[in-house]
Protein backbone atom coordinates (compact mmCIF):
# COMPACT_ATOMS: atom_id res chain seq x y z
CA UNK A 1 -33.24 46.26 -6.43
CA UNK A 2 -35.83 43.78 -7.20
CA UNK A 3 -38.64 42.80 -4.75
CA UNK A 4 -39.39 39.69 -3.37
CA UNK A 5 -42.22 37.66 -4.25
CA UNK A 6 -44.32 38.05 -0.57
CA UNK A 7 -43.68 41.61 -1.60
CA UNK A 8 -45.17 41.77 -5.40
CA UNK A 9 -48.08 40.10 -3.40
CA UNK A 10 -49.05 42.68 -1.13
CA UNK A 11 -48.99 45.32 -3.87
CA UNK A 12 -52.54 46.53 -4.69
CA UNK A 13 -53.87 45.67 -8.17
CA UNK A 14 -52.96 47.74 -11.11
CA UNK A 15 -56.84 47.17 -12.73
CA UNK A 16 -59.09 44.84 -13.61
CA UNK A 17 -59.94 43.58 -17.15
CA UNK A 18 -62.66 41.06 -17.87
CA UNK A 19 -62.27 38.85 -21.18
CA UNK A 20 -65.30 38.06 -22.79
CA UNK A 21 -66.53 35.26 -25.44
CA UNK A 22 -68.35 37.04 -27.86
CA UNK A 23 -69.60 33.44 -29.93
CA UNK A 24 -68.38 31.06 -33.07
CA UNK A 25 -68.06 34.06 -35.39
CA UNK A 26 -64.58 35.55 -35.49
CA UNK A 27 -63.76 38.02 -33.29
CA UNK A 28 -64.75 35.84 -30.45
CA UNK A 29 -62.83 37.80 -27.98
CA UNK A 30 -63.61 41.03 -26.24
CA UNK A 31 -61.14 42.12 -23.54
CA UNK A 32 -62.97 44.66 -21.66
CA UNK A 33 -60.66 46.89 -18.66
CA UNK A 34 -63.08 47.81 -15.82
CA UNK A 35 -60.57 50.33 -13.83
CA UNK A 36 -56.83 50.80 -13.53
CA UNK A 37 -53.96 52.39 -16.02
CA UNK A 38 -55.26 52.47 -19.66
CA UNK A 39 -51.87 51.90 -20.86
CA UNK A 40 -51.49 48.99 -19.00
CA UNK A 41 -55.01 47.17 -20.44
CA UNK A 42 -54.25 48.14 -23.61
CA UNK A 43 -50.72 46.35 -23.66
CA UNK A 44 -52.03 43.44 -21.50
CA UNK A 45 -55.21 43.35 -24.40
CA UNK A 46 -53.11 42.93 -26.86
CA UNK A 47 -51.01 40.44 -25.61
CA UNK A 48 -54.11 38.68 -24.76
CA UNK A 49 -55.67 38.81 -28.27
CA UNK A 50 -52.60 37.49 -29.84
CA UNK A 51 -53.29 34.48 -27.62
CA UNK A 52 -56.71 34.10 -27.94
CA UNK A 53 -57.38 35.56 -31.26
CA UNK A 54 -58.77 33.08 -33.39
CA UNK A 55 -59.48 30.41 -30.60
CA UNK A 56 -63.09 29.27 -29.51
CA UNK A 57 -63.27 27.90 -25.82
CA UNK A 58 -63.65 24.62 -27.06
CA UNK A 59 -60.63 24.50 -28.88
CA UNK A 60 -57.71 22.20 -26.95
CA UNK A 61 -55.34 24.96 -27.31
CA UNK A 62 -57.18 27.72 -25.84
CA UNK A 63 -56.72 25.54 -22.10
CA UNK A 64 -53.06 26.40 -22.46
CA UNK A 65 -53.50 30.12 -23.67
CA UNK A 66 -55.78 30.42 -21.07
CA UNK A 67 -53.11 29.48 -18.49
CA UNK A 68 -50.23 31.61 -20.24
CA UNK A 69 -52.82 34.90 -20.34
CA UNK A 70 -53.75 34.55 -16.66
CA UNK A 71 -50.04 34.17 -15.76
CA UNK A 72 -49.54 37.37 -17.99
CA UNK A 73 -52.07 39.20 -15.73
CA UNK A 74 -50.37 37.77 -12.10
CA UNK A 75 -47.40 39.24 -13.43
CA UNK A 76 -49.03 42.58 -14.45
CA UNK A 77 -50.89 42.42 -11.17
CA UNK A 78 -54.02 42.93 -12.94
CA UNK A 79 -57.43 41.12 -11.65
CA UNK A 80 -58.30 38.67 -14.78
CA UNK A 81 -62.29 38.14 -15.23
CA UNK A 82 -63.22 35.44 -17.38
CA UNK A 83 -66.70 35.69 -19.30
CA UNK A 84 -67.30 32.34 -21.43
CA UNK A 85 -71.11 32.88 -21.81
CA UNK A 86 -71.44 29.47 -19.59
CA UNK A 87 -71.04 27.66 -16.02
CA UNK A 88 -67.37 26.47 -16.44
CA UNK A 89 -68.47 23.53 -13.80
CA UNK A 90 -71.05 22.73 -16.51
CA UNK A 91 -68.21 21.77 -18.74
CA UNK A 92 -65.86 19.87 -16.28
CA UNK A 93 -66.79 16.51 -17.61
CA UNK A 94 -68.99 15.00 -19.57
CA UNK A 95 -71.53 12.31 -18.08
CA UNK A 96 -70.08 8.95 -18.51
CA UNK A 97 -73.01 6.48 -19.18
CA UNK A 98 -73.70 4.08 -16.65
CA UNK A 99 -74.41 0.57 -18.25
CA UNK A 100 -75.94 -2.00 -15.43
CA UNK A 101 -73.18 -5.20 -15.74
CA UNK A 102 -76.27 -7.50 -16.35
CA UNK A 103 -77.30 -5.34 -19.94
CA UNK A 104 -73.52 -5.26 -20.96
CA UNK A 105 -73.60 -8.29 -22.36
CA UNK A 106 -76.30 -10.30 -24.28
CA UNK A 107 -77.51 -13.98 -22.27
CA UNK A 108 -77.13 -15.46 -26.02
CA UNK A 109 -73.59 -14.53 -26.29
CA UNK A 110 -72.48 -16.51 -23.00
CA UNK A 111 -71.04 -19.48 -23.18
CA UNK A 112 -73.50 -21.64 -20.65
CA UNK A 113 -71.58 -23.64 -17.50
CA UNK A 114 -71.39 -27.02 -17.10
């Protein structure tokens, strides 16, 4: 019999495991379990790694591996810690620079009205 999905939710946590960016040099990953069933962190680490393994956070596929490992750990029912060594609001967006419409374009280059 399989259990509903209001059910899985109100199931306690099997552990928590915190993933941390170690820098540019290879390994960059660390997956660290705080608590819960060793068995279960050490399949759900290496599941992760596979992911992850030779990925930087800056890399465009590590947004999607991201995604798939924290679905892995819903579905494990494990809490998922990221550690990225930064703010992740820092890297939301980059500043767009603001140019003034009166400096975007030179007086010489319009054409004057008659």
């Amino acid at each position: 019999m399989s259990m509903s999905t209001e059910e899985l939710e109100q199931l306690p946590p099997q552990g928590h495991v915190k993933i941390v960016y170690q820098g540019p040099t290879s390994p960059h990953w660390e997956v660290r379990g705080v608590f819960g069933d060793q068995r279960v962190i050490e399949d759900f680490r290496q599941r992760a790694l596979a992911r992850l393994q030779l990925l930087p956070p800056h890399d465009p596929q590590f947004r999607r591996n991201r995604e798939r490992v924290n679905r892995d750990a819903e579905r494990e029912r494990l809490i998922l810690e990221w550690d990225l060594g930064y703010a992740e609001d820092e890297v939301a967006a980059p500043p767009v620079a603001e140019t003034p419409a009166a400096e975007a374009i030179p007086a010489e280059t319009v054409a004057p009205t008659t």
